[in-house]
Protein backbone atom coordinates (compact mmCIF):
# COMPACT_ATOMS: atom_id res chain seq x y z
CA UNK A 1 41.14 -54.16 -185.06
CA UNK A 2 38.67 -55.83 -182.30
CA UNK A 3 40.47 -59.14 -183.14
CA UNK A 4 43.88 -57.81 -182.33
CA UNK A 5 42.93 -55.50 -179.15
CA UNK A 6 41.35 -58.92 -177.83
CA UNK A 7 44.81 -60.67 -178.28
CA UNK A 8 46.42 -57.72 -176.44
CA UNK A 9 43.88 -57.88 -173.61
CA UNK A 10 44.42 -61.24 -173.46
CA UNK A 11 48.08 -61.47 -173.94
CA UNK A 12 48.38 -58.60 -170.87
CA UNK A 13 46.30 -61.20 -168.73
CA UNK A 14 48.59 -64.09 -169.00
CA UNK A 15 51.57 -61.88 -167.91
CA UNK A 16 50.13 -61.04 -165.15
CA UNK A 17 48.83 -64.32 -164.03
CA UNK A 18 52.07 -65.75 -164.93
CA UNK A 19 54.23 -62.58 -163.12
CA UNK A 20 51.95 -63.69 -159.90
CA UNK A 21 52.31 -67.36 -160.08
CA UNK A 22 56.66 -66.83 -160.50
CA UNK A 23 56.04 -64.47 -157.52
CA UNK A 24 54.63 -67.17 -155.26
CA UNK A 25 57.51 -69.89 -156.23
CA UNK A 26 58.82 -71.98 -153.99
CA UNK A 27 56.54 -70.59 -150.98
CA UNK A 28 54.98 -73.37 -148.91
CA UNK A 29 51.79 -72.74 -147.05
CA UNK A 30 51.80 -72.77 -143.19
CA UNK A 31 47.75 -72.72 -142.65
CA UNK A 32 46.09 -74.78 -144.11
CA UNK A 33 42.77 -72.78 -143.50
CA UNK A 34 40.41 -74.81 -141.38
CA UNK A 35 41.95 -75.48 -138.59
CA UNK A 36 45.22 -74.35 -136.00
CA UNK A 37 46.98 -77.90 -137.28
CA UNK A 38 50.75 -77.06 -137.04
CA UNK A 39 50.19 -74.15 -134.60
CA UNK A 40 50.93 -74.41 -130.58
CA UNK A 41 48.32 -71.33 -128.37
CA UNK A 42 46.06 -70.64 -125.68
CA UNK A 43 42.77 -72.37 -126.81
CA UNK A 44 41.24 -69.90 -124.99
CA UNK A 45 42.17 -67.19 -126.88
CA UNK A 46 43.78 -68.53 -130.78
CA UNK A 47 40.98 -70.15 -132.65
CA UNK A 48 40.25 -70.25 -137.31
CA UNK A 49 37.18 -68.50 -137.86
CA UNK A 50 36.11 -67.24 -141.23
CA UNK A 51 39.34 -68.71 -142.76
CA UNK A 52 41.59 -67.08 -140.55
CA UNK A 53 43.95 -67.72 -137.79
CA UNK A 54 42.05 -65.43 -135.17
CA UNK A 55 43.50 -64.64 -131.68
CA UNK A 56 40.85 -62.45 -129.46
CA UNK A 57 40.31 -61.03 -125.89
CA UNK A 58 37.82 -60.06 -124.07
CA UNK A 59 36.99 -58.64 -120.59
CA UNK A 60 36.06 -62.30 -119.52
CA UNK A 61 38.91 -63.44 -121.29
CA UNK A 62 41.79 -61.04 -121.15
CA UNK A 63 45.06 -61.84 -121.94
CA UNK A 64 47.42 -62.35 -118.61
CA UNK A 65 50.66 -61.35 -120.75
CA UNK A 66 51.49 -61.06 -124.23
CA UNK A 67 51.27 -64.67 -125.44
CA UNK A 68 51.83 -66.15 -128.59
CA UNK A 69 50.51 -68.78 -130.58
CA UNK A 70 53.80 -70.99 -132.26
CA UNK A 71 54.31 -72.07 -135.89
CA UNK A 72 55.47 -75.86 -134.93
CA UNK A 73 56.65 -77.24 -138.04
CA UNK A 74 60.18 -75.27 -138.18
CA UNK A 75 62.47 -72.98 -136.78
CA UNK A 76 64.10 -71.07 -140.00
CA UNK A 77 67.16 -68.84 -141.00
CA UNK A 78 67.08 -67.31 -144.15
CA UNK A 79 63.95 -67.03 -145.14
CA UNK A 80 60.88 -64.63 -146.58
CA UNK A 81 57.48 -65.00 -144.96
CA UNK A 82 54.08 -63.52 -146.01
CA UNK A 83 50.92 -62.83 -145.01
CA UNK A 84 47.90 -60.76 -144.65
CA UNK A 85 46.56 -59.31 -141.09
CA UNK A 86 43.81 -57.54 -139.78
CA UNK A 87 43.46 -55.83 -136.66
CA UNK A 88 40.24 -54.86 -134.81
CA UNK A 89 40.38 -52.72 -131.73
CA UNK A 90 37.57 -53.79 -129.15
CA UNK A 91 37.21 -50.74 -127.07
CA UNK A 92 36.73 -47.45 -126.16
CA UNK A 93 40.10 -46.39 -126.69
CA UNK A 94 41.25 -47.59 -129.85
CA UNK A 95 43.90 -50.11 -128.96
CA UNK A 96 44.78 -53.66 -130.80
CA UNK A 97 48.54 -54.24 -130.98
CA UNK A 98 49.86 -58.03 -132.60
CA UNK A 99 52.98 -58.69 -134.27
CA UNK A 100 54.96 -61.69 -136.32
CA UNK A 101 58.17 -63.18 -133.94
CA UNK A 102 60.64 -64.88 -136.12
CA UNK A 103 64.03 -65.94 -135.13
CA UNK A 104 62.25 -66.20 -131.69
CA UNK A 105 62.55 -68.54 -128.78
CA UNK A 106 60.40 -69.45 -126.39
CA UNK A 107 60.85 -67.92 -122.62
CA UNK A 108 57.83 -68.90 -120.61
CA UNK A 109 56.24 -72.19 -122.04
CA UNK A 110 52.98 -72.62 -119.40
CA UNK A 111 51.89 -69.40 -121.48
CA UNK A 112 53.29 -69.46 -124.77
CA UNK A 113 55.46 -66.27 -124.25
CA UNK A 114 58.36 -66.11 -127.06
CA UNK A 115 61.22 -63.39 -127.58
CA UNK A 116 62.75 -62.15 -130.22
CA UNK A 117 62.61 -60.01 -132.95
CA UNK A 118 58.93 -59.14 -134.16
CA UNK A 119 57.68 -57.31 -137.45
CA UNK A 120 55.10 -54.49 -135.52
CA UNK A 121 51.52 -54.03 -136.27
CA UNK A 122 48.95 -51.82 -134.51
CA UNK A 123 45.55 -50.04 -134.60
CA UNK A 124 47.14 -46.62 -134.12
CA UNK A 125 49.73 -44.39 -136.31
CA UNK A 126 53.33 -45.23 -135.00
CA UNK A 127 54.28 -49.13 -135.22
CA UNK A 128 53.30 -50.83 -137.47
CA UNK A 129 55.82 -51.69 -139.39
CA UNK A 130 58.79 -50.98 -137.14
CA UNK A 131 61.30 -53.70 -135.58
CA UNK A 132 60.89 -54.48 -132.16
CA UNK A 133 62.76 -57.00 -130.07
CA UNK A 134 60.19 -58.38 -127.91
CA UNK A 135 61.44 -58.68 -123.92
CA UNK A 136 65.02 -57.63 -125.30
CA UNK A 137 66.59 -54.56 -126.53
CA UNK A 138 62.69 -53.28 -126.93
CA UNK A 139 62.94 -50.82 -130.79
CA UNK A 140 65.75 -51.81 -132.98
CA UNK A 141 64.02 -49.62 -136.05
CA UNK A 142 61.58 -47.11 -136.34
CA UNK A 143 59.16 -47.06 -139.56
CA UNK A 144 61.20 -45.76 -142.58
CA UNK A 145 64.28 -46.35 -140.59
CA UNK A 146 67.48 -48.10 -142.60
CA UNK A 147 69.54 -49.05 -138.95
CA UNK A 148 73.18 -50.48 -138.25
CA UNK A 149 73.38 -52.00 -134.91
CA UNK A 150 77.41 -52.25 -134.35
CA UNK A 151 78.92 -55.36 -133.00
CA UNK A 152 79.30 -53.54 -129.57
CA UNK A 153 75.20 -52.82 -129.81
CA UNK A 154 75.33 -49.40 -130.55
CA UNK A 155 72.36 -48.47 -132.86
CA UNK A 156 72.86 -46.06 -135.58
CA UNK A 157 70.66 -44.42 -138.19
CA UNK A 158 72.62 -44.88 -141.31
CA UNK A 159 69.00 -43.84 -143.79
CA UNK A 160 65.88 -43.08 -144.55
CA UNK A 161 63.16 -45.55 -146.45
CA UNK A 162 60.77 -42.22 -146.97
CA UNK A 163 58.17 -40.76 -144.74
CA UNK A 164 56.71 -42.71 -142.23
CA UNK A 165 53.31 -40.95 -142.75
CA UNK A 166 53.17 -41.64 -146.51
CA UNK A 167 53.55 -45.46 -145.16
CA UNK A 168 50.72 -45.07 -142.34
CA UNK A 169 48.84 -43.41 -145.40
CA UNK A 170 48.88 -47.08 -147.24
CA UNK A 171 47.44 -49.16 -144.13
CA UNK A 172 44.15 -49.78 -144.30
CA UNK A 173 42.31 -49.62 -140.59
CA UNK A 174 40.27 -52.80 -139.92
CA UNK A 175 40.81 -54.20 -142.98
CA UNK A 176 43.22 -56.94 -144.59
CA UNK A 177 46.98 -55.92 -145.24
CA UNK A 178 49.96 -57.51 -146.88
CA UNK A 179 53.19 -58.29 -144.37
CA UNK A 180 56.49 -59.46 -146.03
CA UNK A 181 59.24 -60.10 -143.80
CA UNK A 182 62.92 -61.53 -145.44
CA UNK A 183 65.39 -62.15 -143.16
CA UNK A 184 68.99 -63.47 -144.59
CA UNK A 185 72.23 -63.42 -142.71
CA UNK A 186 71.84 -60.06 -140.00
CA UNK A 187 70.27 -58.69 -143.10
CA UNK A 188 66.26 -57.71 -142.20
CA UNK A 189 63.46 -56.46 -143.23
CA UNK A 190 59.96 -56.08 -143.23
CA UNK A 191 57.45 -54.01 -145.74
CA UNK A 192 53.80 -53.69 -145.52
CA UNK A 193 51.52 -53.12 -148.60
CA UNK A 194 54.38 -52.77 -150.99
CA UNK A 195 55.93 -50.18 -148.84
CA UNK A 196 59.48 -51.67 -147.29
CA UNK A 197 59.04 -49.90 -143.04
CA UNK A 198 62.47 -50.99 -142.11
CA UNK A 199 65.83 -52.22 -142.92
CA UNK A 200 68.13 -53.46 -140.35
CA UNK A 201 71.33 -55.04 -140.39
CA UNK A 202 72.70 -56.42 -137.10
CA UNK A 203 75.79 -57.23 -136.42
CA UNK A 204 75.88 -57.87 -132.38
CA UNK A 205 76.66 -60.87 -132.70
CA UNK A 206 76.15 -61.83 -128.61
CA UNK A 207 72.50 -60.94 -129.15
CA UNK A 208 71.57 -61.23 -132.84
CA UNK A 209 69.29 -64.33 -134.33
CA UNK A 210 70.28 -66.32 -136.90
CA UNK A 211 67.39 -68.68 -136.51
CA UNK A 212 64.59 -69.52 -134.52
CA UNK A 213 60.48 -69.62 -133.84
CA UNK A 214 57.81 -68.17 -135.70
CA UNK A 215 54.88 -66.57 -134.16
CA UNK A 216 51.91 -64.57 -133.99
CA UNK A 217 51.14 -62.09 -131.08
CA UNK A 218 48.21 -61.45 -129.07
CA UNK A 219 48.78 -58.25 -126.91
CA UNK A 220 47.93 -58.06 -123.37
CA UNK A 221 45.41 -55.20 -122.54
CA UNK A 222 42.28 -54.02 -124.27
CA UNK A 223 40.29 -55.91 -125.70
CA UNK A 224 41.16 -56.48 -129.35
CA UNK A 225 40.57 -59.08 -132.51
CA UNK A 226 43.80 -59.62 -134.73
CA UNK A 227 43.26 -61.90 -137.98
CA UNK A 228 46.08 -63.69 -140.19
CA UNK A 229 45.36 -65.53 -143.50
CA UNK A 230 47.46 -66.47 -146.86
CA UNK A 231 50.75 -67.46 -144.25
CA UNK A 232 53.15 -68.89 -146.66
CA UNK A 233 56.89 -69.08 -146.68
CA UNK A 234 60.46 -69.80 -148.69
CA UNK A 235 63.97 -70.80 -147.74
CA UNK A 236 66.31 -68.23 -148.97
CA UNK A 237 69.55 -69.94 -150.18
């Protein structure tokens, strides 16, 4: 009886380790974990400490604008990205706001500022998790919002992923969290610790991505620490 509840045990462990391995197929790593090789940033500001990309500001060392630091080694389509983030707010008042760009470009180069779309994260209760078009047409989805943007760039409501409070309920404050992003065709979207935020289809063509920069944000503002490890990526086909 021991004998076959040990086979059981065991047999349930290689599932799983096999279920996780086929999960992470075909992702390629794009940190290698020591150092920002492969990443463009403010040195002042992006630095790898304690295995992570960290980006930080202080008073002394404030960030002018939003700036970005710049995954250098592609600029994909199709494609599903993941990673875990942590966010640390610095002051007084609670605030630390970061995000990933993807189909980005970049706009101001003497200070690494990039636009584009950007998968939301925050300190507070609202945005993390929402789609926001960064120094463009601002919120394209709110959390738990399925969205049709028309091709005349009308934006319309068109579901519901669930309550965006059950989803805020899931995020753990100043701790590590899971982003997944998958973007294919005008098809996006983005889920956080399991729980999909937003789904967004786009079809304005005039002002919709089909390609572009990755990046991470550092917000302009408070003081605030935000933390990315485990960034790996696949090519949809």
């Amino acid at each position: 009886m021991k004998k076959a509840l040990l086979v059981l045990v065991l047999g349930a462990c290689l599932a799983q380790i096999t279920f996780a391995a086929d999960s992470e197929r075909g992702f390629k790593k794009m940190f290698n974990g020591k150092t920002l090789a492969g990443w463009d940033g403010s040195p002042e500001l992006w630095s790898v400490k304690d295995g992570a990309i960290t980006g930080q500001t202080t008073k002394e060392h404030p960030a002018r604008e939003n700036t970005f630091l710049i995954w250098t080694n592609a600029q994909p389509g199709d494609f599903e990205m993941r990673c875990s983030y942590k966010l640390v707010a610095n002051n007084p008042v609670g605030f630390a706001n970061s995000g990933v760009q993807y189909r980005s470009r970049l706009v101001k180069p003497s200070y690494w500022v990039i636009s584009g779309y950007q998968a939301d994260m925050e300190a507070g209760k609202t945005y993390s998790g929402i789609m926001y078009e960064e120094k463009a047409r601002g919120i394209l989805a709110q959390r738990c919002q399925k969205v049709l943007i028309h091709p005349d760039g009308k934006k319309e409501v068109v579901g519901s992923l669930g309550k965006s409070e059950d989803i805020q309920a899931a995020i753990k404050q100043e701790e590590w969290n899971e982003y997944v992003i998958i973007a294919k065709g005008n098809h996006l979207q983005h889920f956080i610790n399991g729980h999909q935020t937003i789904d967004l289809i786009d079809e304005d063509a005039a002002k919709a991505a089909m390609s572009g920069l990755i990046a991470l944000q550092l917000h302009a503002g408070q003081p605030m620490t935000v933390q990315f490890k485990n960034l790996r990526i696949k090519e949809l086909k």
